[in-house]
Protein backbone atom coordinates (compact mmCIF):
# COMPACT_ATOMS: atom_id res chain seq x y z
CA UNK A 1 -77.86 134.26 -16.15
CA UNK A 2 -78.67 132.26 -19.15
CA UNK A 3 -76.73 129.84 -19.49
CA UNK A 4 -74.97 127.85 -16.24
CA UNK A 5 -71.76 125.55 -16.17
CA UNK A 6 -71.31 123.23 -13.06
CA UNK A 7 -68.19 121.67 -12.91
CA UNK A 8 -66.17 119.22 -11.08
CA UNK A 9 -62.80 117.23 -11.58
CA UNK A 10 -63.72 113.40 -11.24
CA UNK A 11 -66.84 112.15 -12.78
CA UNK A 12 -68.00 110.93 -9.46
CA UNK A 13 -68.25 114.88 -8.15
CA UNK A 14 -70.83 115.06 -11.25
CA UNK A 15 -72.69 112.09 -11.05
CA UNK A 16 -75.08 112.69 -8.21
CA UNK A 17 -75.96 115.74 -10.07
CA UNK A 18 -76.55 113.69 -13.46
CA UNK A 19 -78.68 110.71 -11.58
CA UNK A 20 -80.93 114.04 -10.02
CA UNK A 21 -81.28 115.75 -13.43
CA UNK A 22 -81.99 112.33 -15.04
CA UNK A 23 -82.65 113.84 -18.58
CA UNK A 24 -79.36 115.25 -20.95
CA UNK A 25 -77.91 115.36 -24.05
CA UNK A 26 -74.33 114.44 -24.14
CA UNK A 27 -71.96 116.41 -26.22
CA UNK A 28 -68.21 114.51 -26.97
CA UNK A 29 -65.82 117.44 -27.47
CA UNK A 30 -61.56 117.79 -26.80
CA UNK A 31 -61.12 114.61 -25.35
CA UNK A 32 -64.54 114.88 -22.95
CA UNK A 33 -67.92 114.87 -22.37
CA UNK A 34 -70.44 117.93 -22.28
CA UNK A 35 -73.79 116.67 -20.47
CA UNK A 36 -77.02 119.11 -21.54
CA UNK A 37 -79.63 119.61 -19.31
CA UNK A 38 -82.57 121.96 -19.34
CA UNK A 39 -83.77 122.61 -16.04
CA UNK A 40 -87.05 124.57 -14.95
CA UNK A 41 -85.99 126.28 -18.48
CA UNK A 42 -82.49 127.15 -17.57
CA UNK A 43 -80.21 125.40 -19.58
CA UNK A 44 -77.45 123.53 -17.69
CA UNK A 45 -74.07 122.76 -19.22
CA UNK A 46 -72.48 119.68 -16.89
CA UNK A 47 -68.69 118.45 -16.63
CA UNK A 48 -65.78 116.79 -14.96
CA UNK A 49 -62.79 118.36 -16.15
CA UNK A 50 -60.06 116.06 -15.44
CA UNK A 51 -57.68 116.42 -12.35
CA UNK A 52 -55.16 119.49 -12.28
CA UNK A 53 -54.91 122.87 -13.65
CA UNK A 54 -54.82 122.23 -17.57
CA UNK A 55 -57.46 119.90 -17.80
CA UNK A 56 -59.53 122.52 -15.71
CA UNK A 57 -58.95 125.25 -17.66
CA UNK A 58 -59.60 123.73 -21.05
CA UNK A 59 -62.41 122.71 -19.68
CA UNK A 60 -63.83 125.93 -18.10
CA UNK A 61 -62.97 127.61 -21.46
CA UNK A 62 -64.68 125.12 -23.10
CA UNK A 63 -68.30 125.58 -21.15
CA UNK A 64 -67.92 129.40 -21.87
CA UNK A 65 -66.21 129.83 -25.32
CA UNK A 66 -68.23 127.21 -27.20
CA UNK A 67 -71.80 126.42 -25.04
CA UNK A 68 -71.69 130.16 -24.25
CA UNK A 69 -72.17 129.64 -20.50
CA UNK A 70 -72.11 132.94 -18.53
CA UNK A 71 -72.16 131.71 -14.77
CA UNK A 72 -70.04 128.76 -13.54
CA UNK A 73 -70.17 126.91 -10.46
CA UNK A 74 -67.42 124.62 -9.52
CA UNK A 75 -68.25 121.66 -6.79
CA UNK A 76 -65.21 118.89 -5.31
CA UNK A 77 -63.10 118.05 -2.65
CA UNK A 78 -59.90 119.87 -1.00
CA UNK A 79 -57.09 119.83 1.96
CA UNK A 80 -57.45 121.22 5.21
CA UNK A 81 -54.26 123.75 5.73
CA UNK A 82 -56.57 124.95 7.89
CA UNK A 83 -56.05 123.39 11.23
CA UNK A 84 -59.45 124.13 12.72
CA UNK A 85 -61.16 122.20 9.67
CA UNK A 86 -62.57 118.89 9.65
CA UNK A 87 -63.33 116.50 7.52
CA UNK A 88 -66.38 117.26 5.98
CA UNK A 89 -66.52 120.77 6.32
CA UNK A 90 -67.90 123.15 3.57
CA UNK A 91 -65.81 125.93 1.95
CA UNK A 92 -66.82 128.33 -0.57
CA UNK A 93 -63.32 130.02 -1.65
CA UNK A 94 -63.37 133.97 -1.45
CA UNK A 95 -60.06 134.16 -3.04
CA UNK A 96 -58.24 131.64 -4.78
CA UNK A 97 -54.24 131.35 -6.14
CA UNK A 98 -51.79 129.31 -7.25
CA UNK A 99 -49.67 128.08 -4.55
CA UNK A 100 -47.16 126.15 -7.36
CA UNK A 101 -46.52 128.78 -9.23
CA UNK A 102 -43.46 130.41 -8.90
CA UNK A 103 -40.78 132.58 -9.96
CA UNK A 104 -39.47 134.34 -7.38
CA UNK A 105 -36.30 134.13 -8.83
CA UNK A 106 -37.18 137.27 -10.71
CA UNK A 107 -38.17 139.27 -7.82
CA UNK A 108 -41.64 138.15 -7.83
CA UNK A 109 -44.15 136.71 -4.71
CA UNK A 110 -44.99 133.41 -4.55
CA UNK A 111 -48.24 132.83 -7.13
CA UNK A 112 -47.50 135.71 -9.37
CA UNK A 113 -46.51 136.29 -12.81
CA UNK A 114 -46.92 139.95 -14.77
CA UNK A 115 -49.85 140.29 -15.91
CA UNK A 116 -51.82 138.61 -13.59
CA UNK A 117 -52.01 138.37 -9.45
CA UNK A 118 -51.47 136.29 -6.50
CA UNK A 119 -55.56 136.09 -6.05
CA UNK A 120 -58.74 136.00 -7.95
CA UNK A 121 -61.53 137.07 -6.42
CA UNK A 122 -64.61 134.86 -6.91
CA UNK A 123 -68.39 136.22 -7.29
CA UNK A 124 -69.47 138.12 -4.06
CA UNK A 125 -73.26 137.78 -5.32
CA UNK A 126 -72.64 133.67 -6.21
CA UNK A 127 -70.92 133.55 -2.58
CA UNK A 128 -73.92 135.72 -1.03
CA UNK A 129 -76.60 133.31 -2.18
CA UNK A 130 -74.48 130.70 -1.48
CA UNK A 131 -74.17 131.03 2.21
CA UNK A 132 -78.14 132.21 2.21
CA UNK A 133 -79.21 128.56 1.15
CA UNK A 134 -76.47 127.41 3.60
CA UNK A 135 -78.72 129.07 6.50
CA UNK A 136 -82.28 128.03 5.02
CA UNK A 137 -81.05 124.43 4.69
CA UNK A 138 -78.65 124.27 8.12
CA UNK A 139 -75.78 123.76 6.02
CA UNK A 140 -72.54 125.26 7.46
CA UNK A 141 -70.27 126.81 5.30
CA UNK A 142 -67.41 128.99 5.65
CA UNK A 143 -65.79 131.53 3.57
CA UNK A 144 -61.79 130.78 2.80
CA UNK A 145 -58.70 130.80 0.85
CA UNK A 146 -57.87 127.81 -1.71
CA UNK A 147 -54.48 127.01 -2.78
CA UNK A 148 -54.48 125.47 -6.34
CA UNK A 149 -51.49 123.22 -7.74
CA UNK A 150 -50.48 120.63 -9.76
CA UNK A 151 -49.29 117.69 -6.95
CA UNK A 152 -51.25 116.01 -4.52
CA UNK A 153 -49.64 117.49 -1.16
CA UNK A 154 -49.06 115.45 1.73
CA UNK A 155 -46.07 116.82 3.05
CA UNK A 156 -46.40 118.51 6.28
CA UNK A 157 -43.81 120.62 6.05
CA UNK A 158 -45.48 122.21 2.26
CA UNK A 159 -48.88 122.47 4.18
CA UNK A 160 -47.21 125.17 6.37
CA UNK A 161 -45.46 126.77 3.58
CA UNK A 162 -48.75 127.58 1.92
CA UNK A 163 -50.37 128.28 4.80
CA UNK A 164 -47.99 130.62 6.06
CA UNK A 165 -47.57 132.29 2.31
CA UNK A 166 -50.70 132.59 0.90
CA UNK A 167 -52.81 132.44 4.31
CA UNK A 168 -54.77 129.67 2.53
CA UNK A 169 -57.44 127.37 4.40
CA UNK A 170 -57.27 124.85 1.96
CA UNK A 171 -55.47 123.07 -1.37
CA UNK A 172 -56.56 121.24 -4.72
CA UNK A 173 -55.64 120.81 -7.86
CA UNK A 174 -58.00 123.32 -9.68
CA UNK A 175 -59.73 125.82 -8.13
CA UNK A 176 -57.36 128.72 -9.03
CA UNK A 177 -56.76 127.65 -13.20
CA UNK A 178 -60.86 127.99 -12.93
CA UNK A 179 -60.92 130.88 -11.10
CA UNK A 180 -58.27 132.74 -13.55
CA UNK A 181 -60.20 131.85 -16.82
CA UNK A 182 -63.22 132.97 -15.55
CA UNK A 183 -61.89 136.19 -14.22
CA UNK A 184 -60.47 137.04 -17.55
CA UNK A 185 -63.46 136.65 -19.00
CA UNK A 186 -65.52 138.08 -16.65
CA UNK A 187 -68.03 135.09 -15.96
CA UNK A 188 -68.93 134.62 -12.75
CA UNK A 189 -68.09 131.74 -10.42
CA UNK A 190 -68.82 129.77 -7.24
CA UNK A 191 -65.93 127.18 -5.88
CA UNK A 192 -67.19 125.27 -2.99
CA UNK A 193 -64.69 122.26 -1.34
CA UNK A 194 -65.66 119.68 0.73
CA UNK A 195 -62.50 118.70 3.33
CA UNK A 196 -61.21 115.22 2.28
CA UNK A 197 -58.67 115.14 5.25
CA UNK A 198 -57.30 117.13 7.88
CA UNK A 199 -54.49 116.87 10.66
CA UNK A 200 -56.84 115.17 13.01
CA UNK A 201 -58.18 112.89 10.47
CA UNK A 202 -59.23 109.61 11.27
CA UNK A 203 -56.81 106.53 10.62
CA UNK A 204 -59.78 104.54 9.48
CA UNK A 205 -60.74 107.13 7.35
CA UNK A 206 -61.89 105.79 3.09
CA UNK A 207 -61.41 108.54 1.07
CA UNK A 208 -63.80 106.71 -1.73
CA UNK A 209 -66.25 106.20 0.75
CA UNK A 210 -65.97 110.03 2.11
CA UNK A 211 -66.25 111.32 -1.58
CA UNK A 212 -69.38 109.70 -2.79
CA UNK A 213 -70.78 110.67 0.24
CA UNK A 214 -69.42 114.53 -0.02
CA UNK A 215 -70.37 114.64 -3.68
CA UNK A 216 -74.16 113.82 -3.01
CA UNK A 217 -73.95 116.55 -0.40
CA UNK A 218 -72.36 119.04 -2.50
CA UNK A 219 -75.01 118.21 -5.38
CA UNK A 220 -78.23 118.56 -3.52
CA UNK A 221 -76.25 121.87 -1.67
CA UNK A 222 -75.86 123.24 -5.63
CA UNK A 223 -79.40 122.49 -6.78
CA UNK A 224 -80.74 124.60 -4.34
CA UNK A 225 -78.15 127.12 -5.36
CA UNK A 226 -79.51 126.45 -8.55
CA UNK A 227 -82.90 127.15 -7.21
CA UNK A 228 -82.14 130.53 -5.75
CA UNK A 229 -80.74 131.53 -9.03
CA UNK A 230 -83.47 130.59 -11.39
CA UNK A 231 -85.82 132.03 -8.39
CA UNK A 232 -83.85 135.40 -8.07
CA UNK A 233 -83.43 136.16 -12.16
């Protein structure tokens, strides 16, 4: 590892990890901004990509293609489809796929087009150190399946559908467009989801207020991923 990407989708994922970092450059390119950091001499590419699958993917390519980052971790929040997750649970995603894709008009499953395939498989080694930290720090984590799409899914009734067709734990918006770019360029990657709500969710509950909290979770939970990597290369 030389170079490292961290990503998220909505700058306020990223900025717990900018306010501990303190020191970058900034870097305006297609439409967004590219925040530099170099950290106990590993150099740190930063970045919110947007919401959805397009805005993730030019954004992943970006951190690869033109800062030349060869690892990339990917930090934010999902849906439980899950029913035995809670809010606030941790989950690194094992596999990932597209639950909106679909032309199974053709003959094909739900996910897949040729070329490609209903999962990615993220980095066993990323997910191994992962879950390591996770047991030096008393975090608790769990490995899973994440649905990716572009709609914000509330309906009950869809929640089952993926469930049931893709065996998914949970769903967001771009895990999977991440996961696919990466793959085909064979860099590395870490997804980790904090649940934002669940079916026994709280009627009180603030989103706003859970994410700020979740992201400052998330961001000292990657820094000491961070750690482990600079500490294990």
């Amino acid at each position: 590892m030389r170079k490292l990407a961290i990503m998220g989708a909505m700058q306020e994922e990223i900025d717990p990890l900018l306010a501990y970092f303190k020191d970058y450059n900034i870097v305006e390119y297609a439409d967004n901004k590219y925040y530099e950091v170099n950290y106990k001499g590993l150099y740190i590419v930063i970045a919110n990509s947007k919401i959805g699958k397009v805005f993730a993917s030019l954004t992943a390519s970006t951190m690869i293609q033109k800062f030349s980052c060869d690892t990339l971790l990917f930090s934010g929040v999902a849906g439980a489809v899950n029913p035995k997750l809670n809010i606030g649970d941790l989950v690194i995603a094992k596999q990932l796929c597209q639950h909106d894709l679909d032309i199974t008009a053709f003959g094909h499953p739900y996910g897949f087009v040729p070329g490609g395939s209903v999962f990615v498989n993220s980095s066993e080694k990323l997910n191994s150190i992962a879950k390591t930290v996770a047991n030096e720090n008393n975090l608790k984590v769990i490995d899973g399946i994440i649905a990716t799409g572009d709609q914000f899914v509330h309906s009950n009734d869809r929640k089952e559908f993926i469930e049931k067709t893709f065996k998914a734990d949970a769903l967001e918006m771009e895990g999977a467009s991440v996961a696919v770019v990466c793959d085909s360029l064979n860099i590395p990657f870490f997804i980790l989801r904090a649940i934002s709500d669940s079916a026994n969710m709280d009627a009180s509950f603030d989103f706003d207020e859970f994410l700020e909290k979740s992201a400052v979770i998330s961001a000292n939970y990657l820094i000491k991923i961070v750690d482990k990597l600079i500490e294990e290369n």
